[in-house]
C-alpha atoms as a PDB file:
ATOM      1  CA  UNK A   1      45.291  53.319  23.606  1.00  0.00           C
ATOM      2  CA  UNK A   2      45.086  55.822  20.941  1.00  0.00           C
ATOM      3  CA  UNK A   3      41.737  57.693  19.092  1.00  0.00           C
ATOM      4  CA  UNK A   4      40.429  56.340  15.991  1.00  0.00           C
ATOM      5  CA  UNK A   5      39.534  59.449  14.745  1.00  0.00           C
ATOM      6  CA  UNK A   6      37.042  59.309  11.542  1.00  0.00           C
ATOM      7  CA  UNK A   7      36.070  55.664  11.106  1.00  0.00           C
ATOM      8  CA  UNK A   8      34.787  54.260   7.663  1.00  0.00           C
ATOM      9  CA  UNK A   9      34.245  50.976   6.135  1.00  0.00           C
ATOM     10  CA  UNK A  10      34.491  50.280   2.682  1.00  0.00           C
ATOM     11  CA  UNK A  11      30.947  48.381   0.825  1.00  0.00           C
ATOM     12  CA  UNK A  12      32.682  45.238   0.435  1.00  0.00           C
ATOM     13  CA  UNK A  13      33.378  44.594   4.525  1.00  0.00           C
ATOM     14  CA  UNK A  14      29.787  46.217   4.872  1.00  0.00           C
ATOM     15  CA  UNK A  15      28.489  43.515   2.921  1.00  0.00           C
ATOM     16  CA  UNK A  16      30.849  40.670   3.742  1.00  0.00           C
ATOM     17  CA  UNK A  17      30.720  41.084   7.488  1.00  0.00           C
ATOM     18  CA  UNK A  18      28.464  42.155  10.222  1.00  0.00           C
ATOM     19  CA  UNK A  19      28.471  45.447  12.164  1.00  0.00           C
ATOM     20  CA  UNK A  20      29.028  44.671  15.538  1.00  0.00           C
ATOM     21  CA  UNK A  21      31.908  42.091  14.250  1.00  0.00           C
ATOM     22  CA  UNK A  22      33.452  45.032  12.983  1.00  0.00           C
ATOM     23  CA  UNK A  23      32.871  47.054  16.028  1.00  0.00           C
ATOM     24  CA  UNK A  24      34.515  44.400  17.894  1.00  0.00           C
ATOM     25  CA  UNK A  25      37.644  44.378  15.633  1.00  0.00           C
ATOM     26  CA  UNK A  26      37.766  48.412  16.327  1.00  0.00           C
ATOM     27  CA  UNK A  27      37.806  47.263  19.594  1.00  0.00           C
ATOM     28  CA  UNK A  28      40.850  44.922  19.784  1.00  0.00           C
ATOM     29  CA  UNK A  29      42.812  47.351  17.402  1.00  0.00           C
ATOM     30  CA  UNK A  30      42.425  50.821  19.778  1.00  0.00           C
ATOM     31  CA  UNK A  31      43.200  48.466  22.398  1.00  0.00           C
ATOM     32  CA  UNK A  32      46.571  47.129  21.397  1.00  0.00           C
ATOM     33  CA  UNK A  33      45.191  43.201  20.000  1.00  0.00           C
ATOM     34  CA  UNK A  34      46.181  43.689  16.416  1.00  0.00           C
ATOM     35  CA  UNK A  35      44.686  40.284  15.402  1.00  0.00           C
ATOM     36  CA  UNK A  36      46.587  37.999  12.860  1.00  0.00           C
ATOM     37  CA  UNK A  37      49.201  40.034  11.871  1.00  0.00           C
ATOM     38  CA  UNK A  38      53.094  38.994  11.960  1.00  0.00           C
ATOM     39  CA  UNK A  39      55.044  39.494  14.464  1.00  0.00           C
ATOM     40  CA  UNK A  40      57.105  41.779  12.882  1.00  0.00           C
ATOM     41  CA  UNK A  41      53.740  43.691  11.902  1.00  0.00           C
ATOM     42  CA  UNK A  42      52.642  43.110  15.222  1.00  0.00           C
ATOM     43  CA  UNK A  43      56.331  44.947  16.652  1.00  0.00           C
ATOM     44  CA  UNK A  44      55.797  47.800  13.751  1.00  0.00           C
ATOM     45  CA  UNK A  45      52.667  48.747  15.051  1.00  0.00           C
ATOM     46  CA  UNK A  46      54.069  48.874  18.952  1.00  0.00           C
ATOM     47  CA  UNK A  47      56.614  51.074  17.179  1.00  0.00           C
ATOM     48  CA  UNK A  48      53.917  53.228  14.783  1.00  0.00           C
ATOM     49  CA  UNK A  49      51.708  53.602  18.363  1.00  0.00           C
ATOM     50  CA  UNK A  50      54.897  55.460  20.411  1.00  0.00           C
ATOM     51  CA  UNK A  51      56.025  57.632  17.089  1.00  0.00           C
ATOM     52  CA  UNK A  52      53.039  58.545  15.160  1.00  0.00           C
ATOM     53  CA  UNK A  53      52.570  56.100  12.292  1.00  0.00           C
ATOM     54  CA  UNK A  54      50.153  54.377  10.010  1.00  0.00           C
ATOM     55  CA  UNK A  55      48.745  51.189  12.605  1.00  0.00           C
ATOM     56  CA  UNK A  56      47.829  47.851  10.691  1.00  0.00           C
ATOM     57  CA  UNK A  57      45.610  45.284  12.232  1.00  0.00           C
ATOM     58  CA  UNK A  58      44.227  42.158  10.396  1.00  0.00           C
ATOM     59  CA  UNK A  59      41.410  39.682  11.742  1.00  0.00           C
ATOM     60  CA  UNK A  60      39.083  36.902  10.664  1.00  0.00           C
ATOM     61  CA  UNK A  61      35.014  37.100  10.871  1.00  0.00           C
ATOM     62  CA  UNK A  62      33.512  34.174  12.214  1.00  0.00           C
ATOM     63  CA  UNK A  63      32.570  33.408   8.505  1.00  0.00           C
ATOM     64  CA  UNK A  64      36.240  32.931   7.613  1.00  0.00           C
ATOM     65  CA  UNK A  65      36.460  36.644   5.824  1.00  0.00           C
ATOM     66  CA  UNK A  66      39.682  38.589   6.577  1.00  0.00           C
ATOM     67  CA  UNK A  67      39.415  42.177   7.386  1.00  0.00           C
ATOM     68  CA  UNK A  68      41.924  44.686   7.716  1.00  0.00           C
ATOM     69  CA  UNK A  69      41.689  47.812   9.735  1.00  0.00           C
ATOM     70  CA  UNK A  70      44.161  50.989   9.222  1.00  0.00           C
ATOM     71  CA  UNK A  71      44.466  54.075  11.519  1.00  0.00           C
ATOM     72  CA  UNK A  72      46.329  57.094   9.813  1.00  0.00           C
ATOM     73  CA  UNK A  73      49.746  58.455  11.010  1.00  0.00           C
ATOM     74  CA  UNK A  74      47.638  61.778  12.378  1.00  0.00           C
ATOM     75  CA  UNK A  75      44.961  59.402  13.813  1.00  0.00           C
ATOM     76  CA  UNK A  76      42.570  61.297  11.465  1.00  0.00           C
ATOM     77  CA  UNK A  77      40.792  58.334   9.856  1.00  0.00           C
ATOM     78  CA  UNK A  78      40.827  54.626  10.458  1.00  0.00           C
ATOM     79  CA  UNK A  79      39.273  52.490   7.624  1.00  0.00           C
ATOM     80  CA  UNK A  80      38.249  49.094   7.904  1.00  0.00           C
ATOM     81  CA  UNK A  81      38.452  46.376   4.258  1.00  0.00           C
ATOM     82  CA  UNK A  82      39.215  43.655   2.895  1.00  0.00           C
ATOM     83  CA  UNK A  83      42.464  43.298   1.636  1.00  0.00           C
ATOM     84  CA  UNK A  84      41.415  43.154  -1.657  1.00  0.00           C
ATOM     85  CA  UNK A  85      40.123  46.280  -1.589  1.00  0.00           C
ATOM     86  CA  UNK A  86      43.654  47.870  -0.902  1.00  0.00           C
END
């Protein structure tokens, strides 16, 4: 649905969950499934997708560890963390 553009991962979500969970989670986000997030998050991002802004997903690993992943307004960089690393 829209291009990722540079993705990066922060050493905490490298260590806390595996790769191809968080190629999955890519995945879902480029593809409109934006996880766990409200549904007023979940409306936002509809919004963000049509008029250029920052898009906000949020899942779980299978281990229980949340992960967020943000695409940039300009689509220039998505980065994928854990919320505590915000």
């Amino acid at each position: 649905m829209f291009d990722l553009g540079q993705v990066v991962a922060t050493p905490g979500v490298l260590q806390a969950v595996s790769r191809s969970e968080i190629q999955g989670f890519l995945y879902q986000h480029c593809h409109g499934n934006w996880g766990i997030v409200s549904p007023e998050d979940a409306e936002e991002n509809w919004f963000a997708l049509h008029n250029g802004f920052r898009i906000f997903s949020a899942y779980c690993s299978s281990m229980g560890v949340q992960v967020w992943v943000i695409t940039e307004a300009d689509r220039s960089c998505t980065t994928v963390l854990l919320p505590e690393e915000y």
